[in-house]
PDB file of N, CA and C in Angstrom:
ATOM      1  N   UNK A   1      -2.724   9.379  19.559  1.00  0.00           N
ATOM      2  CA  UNK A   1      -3.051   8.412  18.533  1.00  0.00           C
ATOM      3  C   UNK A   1      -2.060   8.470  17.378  1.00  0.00           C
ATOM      4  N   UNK A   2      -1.646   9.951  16.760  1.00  0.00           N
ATOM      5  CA  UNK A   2      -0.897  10.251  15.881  1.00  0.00           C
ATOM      6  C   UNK A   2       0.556   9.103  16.166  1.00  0.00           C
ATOM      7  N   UNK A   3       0.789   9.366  17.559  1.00  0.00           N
ATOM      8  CA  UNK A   3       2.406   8.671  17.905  1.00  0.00           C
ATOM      9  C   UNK A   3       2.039   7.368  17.679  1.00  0.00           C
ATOM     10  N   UNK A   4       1.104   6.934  18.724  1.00  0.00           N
ATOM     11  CA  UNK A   4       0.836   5.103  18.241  1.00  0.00           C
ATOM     12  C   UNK A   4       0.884   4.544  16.671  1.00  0.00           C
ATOM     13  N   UNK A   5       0.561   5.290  15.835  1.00  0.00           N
ATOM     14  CA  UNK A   5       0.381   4.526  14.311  1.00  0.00           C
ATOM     15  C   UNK A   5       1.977   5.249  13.694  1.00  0.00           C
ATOM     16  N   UNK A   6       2.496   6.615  14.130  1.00  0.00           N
ATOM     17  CA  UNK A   6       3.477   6.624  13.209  1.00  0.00           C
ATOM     18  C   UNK A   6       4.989   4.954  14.191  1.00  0.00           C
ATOM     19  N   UNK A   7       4.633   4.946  15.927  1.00  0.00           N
ATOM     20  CA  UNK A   7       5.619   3.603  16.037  1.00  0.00           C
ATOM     21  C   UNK A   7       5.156   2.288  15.118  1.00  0.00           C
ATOM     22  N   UNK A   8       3.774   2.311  14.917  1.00  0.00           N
ATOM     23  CA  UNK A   8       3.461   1.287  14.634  1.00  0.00           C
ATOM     24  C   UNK A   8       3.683   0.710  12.676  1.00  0.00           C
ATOM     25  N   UNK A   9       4.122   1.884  12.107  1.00  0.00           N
ATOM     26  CA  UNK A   9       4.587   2.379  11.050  1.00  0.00           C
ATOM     27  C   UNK A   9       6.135   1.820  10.712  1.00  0.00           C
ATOM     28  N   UNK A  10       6.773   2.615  11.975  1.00  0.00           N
ATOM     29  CA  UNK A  10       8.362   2.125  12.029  1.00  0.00           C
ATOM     30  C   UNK A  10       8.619   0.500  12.542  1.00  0.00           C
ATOM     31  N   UNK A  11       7.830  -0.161  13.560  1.00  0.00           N
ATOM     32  CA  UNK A  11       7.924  -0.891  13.825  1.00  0.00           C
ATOM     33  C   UNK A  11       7.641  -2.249  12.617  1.00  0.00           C
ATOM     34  N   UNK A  12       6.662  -1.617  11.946  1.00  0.00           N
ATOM     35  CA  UNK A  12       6.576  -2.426  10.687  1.00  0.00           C
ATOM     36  C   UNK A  12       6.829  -2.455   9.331  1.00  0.00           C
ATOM     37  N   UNK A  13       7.592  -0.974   9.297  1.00  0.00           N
ATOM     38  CA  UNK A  13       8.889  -0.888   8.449  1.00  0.00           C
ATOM     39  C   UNK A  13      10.004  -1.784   8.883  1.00  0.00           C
ATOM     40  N   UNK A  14      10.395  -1.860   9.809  1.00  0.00           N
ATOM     41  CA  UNK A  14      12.181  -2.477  10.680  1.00  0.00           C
ATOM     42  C   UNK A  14      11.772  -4.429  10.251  1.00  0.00           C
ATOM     43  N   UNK A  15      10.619  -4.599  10.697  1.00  0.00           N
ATOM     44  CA  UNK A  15      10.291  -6.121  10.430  1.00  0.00           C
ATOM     45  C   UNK A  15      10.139  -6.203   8.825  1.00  0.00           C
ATOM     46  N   UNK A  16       9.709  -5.489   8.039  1.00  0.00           N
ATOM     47  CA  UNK A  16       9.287  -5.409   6.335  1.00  0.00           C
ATOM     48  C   UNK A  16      11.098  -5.885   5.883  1.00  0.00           C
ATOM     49  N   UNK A  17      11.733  -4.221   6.534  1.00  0.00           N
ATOM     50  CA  UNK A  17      13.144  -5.012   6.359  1.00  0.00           C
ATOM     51  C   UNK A  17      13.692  -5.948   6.647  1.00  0.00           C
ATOM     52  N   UNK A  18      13.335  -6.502   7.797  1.00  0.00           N
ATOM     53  CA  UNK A  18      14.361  -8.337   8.379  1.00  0.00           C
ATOM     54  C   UNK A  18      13.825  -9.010   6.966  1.00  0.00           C
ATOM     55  N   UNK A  19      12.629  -8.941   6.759  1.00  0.00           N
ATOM     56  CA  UNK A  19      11.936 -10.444   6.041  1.00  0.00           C
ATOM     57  C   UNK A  19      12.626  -9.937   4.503  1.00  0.00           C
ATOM     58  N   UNK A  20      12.665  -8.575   4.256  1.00  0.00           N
ATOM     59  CA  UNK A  20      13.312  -8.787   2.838  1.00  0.00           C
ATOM     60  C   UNK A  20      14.564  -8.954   2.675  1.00  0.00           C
ATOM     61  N   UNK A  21      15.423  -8.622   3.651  1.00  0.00           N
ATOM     62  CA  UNK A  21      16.624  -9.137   3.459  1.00  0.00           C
ATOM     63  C   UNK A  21      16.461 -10.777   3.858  1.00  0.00           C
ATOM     64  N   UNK A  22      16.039 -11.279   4.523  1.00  0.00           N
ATOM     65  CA  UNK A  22      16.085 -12.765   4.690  1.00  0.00           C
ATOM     66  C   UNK A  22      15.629 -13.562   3.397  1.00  0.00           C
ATOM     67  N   UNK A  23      14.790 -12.935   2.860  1.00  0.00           N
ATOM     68  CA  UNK A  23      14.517 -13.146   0.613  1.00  0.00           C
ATOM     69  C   UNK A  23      15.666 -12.885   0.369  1.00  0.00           C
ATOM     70  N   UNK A  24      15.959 -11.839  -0.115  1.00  0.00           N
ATOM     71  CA  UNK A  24      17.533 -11.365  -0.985  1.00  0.00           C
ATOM     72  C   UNK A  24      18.299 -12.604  -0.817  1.00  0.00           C
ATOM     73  N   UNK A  25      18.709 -12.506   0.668  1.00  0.00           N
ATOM     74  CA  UNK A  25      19.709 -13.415   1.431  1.00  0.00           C
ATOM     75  C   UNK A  25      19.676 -14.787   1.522  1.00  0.00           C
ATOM     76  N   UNK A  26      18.491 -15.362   0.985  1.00  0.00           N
ATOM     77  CA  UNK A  26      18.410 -16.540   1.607  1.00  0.00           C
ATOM     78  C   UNK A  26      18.729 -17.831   0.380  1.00  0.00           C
ATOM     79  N   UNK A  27      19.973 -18.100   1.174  1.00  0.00           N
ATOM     80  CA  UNK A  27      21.134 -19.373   0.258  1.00  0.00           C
ATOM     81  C   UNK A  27      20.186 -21.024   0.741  1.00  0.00           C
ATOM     82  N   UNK A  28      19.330 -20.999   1.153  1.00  0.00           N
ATOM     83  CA  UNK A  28      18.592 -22.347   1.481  1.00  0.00           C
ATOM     84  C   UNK A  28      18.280 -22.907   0.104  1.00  0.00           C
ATOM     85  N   UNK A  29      18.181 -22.465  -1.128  1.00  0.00           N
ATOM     86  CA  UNK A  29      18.120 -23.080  -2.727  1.00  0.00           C
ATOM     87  C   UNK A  29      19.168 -23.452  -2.844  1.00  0.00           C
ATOM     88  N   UNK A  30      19.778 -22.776  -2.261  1.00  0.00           N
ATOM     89  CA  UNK A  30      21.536 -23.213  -2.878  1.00  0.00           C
ATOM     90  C   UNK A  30      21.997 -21.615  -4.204  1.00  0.00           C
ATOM     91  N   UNK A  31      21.151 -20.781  -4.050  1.00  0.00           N
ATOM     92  CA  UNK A  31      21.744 -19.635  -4.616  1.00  0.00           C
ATOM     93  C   UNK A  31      21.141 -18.364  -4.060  1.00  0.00           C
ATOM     94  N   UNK A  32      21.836 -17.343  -3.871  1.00  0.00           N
ATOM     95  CA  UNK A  32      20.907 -16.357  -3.618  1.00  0.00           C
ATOM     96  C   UNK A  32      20.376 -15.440  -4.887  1.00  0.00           C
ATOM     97  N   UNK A  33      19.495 -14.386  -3.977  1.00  0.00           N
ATOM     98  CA  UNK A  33      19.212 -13.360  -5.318  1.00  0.00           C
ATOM     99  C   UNK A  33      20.022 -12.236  -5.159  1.00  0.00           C
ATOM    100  N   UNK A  34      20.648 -11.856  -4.219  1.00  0.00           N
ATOM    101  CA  UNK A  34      21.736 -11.190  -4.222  1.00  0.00           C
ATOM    102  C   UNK A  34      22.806 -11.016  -3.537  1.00  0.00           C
ATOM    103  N   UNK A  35      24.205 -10.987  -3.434  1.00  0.00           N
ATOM    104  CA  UNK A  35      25.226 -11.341  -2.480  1.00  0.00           C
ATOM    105  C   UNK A  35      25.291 -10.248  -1.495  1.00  0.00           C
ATOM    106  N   UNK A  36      25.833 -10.502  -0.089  1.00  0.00           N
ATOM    107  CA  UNK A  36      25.285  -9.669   0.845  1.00  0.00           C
ATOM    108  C   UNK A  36      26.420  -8.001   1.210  1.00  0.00           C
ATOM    109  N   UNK A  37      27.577  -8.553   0.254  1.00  0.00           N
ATOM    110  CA  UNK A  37      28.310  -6.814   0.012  1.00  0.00           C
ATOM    111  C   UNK A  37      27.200  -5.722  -1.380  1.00  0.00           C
ATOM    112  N   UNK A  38      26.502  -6.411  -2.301  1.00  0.00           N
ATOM    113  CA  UNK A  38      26.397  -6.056  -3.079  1.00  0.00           C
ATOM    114  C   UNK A  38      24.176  -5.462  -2.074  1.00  0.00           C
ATOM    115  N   UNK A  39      24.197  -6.267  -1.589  1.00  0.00           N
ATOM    116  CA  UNK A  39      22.846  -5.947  -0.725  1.00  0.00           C
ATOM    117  C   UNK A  39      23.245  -4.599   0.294  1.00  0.00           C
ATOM    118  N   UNK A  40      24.127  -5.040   1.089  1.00  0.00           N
ATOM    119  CA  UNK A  40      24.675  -3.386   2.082  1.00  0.00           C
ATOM    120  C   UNK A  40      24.641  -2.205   1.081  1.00  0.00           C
ATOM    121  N   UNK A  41      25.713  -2.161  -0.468  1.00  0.00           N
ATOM    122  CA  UNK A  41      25.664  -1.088  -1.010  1.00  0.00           C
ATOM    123  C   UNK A  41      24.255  -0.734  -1.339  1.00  0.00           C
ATOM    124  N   UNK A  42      23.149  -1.656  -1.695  1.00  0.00           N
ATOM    125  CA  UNK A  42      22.274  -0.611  -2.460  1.00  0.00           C
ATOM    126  C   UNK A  42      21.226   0.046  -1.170  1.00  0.00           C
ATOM    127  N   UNK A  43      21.274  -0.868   0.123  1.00  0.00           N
ATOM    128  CA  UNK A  43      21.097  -0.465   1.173  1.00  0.00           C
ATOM    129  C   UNK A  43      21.252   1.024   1.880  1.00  0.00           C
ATOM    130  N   UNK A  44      22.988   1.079   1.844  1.00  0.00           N
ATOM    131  CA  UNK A  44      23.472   2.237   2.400  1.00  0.00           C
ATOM    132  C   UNK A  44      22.994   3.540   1.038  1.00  0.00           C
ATOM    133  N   UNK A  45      23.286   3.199  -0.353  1.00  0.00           N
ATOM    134  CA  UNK A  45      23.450   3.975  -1.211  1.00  0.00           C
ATOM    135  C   UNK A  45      21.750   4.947  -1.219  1.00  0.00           C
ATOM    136  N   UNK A  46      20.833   3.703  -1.007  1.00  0.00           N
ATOM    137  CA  UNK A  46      19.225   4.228  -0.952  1.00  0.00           C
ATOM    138  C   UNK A  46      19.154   4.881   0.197  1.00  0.00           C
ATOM    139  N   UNK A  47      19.198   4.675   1.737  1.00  0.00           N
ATOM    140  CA  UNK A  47      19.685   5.328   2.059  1.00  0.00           C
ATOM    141  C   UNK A  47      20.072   6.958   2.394  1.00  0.00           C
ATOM    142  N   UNK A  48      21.089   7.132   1.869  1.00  0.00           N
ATOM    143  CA  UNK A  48      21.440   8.299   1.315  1.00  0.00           C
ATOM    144  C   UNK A  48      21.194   8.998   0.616  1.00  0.00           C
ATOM    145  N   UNK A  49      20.449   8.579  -0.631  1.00  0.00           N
ATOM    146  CA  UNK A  49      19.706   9.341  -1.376  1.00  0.00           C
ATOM    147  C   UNK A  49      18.432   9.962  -0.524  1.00  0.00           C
ATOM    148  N   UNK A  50      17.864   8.861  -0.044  1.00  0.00           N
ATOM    149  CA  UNK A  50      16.755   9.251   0.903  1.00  0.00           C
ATOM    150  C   UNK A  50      16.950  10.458   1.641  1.00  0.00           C
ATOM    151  N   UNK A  51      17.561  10.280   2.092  1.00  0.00           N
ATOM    152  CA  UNK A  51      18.128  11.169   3.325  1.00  0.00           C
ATOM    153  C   UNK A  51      18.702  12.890   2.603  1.00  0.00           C
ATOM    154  N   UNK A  52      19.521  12.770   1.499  1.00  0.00           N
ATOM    155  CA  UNK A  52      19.553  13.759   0.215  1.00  0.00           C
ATOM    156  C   UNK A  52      18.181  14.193   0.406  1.00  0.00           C
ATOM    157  N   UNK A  53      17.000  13.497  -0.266  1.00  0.00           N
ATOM    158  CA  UNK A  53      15.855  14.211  -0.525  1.00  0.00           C
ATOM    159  C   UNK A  53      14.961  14.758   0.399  1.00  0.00           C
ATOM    160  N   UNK A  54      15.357  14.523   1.272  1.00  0.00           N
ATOM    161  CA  UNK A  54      14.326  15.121   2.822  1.00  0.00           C
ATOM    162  C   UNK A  54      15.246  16.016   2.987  1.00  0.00           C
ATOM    163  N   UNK A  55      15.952  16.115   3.081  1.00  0.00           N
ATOM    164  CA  UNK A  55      16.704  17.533   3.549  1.00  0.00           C
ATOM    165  C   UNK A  55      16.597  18.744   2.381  1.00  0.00           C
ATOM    166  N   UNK A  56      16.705  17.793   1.406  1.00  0.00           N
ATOM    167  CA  UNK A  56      16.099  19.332   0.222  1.00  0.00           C
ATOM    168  C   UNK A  56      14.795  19.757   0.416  1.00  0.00           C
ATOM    169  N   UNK A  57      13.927  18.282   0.613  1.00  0.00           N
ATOM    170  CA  UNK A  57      12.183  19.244   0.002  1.00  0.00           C
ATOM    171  C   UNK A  57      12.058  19.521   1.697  1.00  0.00           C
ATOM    172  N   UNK A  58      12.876  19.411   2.831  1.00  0.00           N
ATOM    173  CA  UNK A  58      12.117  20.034   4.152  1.00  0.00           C
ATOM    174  C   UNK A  58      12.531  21.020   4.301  1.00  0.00           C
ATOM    175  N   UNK A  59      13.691  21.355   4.155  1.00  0.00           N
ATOM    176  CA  UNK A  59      14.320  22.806   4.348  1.00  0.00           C
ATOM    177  C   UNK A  59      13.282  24.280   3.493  1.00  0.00           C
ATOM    178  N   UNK A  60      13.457  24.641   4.769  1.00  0.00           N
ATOM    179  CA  UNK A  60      12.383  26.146   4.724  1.00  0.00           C
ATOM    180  C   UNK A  60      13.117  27.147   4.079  1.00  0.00           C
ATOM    181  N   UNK A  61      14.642  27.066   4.241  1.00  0.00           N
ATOM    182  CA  UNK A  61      14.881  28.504   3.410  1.00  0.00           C
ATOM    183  C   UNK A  61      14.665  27.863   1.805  1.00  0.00           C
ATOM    184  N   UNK A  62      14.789  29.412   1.296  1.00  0.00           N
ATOM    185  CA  UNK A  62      15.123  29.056  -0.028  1.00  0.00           C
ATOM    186  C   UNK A  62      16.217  29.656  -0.570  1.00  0.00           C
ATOM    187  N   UNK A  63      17.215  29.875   0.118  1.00  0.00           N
ATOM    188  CA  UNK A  63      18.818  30.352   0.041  1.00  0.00           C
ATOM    189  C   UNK A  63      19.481  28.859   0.360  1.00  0.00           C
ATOM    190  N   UNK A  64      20.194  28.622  -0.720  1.00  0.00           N
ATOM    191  CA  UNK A  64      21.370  27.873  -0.245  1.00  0.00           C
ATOM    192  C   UNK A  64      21.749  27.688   1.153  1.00  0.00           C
ATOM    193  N   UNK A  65      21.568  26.749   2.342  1.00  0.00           N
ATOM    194  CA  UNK A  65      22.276  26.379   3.711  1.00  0.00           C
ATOM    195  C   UNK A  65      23.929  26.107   3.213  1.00  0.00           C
ATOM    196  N   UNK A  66      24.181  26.463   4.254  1.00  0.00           N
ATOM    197  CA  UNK A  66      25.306  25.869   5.166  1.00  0.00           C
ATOM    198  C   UNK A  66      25.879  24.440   4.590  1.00  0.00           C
ATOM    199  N   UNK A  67      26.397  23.628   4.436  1.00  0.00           N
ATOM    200  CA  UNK A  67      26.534  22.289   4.395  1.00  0.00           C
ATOM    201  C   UNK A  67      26.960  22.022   5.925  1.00  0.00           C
ATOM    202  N   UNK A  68      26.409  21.050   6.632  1.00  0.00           N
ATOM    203  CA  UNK A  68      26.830  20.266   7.688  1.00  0.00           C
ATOM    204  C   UNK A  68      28.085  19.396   7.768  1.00  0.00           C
ATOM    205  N   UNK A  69      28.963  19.720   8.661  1.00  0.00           N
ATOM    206  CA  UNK A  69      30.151  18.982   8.341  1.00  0.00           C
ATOM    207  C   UNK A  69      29.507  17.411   8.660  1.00  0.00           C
ATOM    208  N   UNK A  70      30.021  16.370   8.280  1.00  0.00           N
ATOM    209  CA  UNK A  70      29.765  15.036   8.572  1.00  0.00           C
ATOM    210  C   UNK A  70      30.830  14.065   9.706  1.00  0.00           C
ATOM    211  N   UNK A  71      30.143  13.522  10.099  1.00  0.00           N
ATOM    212  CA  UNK A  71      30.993  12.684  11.108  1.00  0.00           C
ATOM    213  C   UNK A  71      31.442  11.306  10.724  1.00  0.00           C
ATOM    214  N   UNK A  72      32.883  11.175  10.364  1.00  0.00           N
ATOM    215  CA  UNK A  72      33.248   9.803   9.889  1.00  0.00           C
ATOM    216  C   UNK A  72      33.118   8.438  11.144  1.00  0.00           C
ATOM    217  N   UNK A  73      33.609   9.299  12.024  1.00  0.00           N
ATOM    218  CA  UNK A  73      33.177   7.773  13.012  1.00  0.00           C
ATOM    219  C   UNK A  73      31.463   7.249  12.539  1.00  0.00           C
ATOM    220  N   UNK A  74      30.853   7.863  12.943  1.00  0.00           N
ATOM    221  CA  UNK A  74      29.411   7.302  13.024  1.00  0.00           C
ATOM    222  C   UNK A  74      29.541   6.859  11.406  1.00  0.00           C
ATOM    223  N   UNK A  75      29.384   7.789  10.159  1.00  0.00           N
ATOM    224  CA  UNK A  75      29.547   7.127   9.327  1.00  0.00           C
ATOM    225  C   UNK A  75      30.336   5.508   9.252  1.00  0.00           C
ATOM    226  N   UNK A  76      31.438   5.474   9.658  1.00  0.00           N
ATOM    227  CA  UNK A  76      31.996   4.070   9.502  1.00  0.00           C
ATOM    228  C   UNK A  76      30.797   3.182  10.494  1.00  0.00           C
ATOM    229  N   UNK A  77      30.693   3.863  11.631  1.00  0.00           N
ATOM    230  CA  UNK A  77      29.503   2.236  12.368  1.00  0.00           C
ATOM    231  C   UNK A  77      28.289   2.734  11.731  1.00  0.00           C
ATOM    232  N   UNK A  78      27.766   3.085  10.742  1.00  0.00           N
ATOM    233  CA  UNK A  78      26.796   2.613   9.967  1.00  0.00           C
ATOM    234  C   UNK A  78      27.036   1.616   9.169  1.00  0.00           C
ATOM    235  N   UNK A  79      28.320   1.869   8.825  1.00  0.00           N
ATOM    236  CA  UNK A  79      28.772   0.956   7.337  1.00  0.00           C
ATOM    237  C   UNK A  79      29.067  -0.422   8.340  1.00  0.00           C
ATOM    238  N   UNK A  80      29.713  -0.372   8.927  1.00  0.00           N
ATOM    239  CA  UNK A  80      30.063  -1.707  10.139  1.00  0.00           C
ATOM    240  C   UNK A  80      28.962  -2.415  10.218  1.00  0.00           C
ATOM    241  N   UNK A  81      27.446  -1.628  10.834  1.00  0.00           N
ATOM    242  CA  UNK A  81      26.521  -2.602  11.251  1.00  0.00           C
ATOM    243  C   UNK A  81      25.583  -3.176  10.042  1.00  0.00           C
ATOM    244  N   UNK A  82      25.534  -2.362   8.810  1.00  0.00           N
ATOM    245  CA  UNK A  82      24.975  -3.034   7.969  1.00  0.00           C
ATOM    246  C   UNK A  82      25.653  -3.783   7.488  1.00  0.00           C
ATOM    247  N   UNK A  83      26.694  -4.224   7.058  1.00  0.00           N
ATOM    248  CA  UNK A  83      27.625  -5.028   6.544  1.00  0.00           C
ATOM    249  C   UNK A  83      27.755  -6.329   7.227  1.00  0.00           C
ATOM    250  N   UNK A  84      27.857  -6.072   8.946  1.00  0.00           N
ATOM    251  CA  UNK A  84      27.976  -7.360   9.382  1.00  0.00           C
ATOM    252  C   UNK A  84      26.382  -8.246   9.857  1.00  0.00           C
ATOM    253  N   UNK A  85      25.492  -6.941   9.240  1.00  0.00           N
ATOM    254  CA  UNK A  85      23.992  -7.820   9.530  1.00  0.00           C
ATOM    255  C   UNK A  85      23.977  -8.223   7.776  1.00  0.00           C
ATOM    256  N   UNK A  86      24.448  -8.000   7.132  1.00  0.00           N
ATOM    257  CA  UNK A  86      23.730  -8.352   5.809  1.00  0.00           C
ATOM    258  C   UNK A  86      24.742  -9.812   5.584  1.00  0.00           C
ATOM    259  N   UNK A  87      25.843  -9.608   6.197  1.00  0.00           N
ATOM    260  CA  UNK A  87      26.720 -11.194   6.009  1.00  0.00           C
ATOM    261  C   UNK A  87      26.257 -12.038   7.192  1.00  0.00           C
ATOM    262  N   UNK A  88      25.545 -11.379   8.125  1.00  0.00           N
ATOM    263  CA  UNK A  88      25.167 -12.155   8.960  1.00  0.00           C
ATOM    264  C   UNK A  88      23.773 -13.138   8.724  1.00  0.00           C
ATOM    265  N   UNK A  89      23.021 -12.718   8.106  1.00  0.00           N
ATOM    266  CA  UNK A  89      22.036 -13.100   7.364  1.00  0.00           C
ATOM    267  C   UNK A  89      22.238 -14.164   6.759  1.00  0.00           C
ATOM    268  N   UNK A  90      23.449 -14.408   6.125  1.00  0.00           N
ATOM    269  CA  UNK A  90      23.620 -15.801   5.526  1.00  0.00           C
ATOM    270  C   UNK A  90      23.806 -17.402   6.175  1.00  0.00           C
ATOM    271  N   UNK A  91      24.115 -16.884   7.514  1.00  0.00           N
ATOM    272  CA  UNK A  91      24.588 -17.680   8.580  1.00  0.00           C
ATOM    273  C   UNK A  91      23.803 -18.185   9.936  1.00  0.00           C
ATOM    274  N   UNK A  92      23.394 -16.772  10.337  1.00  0.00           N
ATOM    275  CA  UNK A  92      22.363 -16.895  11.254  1.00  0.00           C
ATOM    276  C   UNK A  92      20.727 -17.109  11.299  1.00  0.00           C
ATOM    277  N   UNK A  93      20.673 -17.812  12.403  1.00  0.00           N
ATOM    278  CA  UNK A  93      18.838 -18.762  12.513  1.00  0.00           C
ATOM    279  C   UNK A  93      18.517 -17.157  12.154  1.00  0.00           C
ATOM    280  N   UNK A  94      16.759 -16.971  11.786  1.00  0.00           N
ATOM    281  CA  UNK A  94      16.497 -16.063  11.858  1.00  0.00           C
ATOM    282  C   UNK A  94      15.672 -15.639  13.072  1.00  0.00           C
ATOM    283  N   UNK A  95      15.640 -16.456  14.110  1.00  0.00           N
ATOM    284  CA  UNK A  95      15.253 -16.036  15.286  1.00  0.00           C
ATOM    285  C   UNK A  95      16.266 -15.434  16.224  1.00  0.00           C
ATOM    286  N   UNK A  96      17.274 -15.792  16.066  1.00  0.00           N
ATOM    287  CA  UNK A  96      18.402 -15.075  16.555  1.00  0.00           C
ATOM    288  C   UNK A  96      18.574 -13.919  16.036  1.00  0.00           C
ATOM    289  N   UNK A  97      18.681 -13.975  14.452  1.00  0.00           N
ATOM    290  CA  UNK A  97      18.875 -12.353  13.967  1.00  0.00           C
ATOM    291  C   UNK A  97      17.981 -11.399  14.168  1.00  0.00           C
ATOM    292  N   UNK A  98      16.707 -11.690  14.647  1.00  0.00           N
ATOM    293  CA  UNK A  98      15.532 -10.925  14.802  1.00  0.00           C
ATOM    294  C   UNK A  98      16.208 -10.678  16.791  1.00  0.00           C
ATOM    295  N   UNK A  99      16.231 -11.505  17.176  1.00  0.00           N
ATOM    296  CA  UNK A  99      16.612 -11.032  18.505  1.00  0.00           C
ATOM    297  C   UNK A  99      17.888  -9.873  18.550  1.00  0.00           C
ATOM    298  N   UNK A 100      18.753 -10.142  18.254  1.00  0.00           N
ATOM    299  CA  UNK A 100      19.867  -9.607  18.250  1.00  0.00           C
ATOM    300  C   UNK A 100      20.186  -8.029  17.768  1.00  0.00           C
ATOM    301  N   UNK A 101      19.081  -7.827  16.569  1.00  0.00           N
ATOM    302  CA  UNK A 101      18.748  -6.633  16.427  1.00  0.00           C
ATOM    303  C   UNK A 101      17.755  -5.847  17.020  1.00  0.00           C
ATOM    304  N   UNK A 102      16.739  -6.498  16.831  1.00  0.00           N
ATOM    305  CA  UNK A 102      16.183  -5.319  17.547  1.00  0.00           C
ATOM    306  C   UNK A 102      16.038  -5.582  19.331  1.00  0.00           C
ATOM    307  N   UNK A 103      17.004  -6.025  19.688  1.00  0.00           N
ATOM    308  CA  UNK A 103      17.360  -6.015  21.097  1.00  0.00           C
ATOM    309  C   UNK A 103      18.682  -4.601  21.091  1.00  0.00           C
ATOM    310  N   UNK A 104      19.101  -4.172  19.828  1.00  0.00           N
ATOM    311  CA  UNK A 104      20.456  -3.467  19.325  1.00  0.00           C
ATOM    312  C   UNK A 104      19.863  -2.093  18.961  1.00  0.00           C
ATOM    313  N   UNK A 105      18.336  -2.551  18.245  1.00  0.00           N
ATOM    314  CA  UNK A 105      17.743  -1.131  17.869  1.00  0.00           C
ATOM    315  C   UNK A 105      16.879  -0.405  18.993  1.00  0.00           C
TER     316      UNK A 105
END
C-alpha cells in the first residue's frame, strides 16, 4: 500500500509540474509570466538546493563525508532536457508535450 500512494504521489507531482509550467509558459495572452531560460534556472537552481538539503538532514554520520565527485556528462543532459522542455513549452500542443515526456520519463 505504502508503494501505491508514494507512485501515486510522484505521479502527481510530474503532472502538478506539466500544468505549472504550461501557466508560467503560456504566451496564449500574448505575454508570459516568465521566459522559459529564466523558468529552467529557477527550476534546475531549486532543484539543487533540494537535493543540498536531503543529503545534509539524511546523512547518519555526524563527521564531515567524503564529497562525491560529480558527473558532468549527466549534469549537462539534465541541463539539455530541461531547457529544451521549458522552450518547448512555448511551441508545443500540450498533448504532445505530455506524451513526449512522460513516454521519456
Amino acid at each position: 500500500m505504502r508503494l501505491f500512494l508514494l507512485t501515486l504521489l510522484t505521479m502527481t507531482a510530474f503532472a502538478a509540474n506539466s500544468v505549472f509550467g504550461r501557466l508560467a509558459l503560456d504566451s496564449s495572452t500574448g505575454d508570459m509570466a516568465i521566459d522559459p531560460a529564466s523558468y529552467s534556472l529557477i527550476r534546475l537552481a531549486s532543484g539543487a538546493i533540494m537535493l543540498l538539503l536531503l543529503v545534509r538532514f539524511t546523512s547518519k554520520s555526524t563527521k564531515p563525508h567524503k564529497q562525491a565527485s560529480g558527473n558532468w556528462v549527466s549534469a549537462f543532459a539534465l541541463f539539455a532536457y530541461a531547457a529544451a522542455f521549458s522552450f518547448a513549452y512555448v511551441s508545443l500542443e500540450t498533448g504532445m508535450g505530455a506524451l513526449i515526456l512522460f513516454s521519456c520519463v
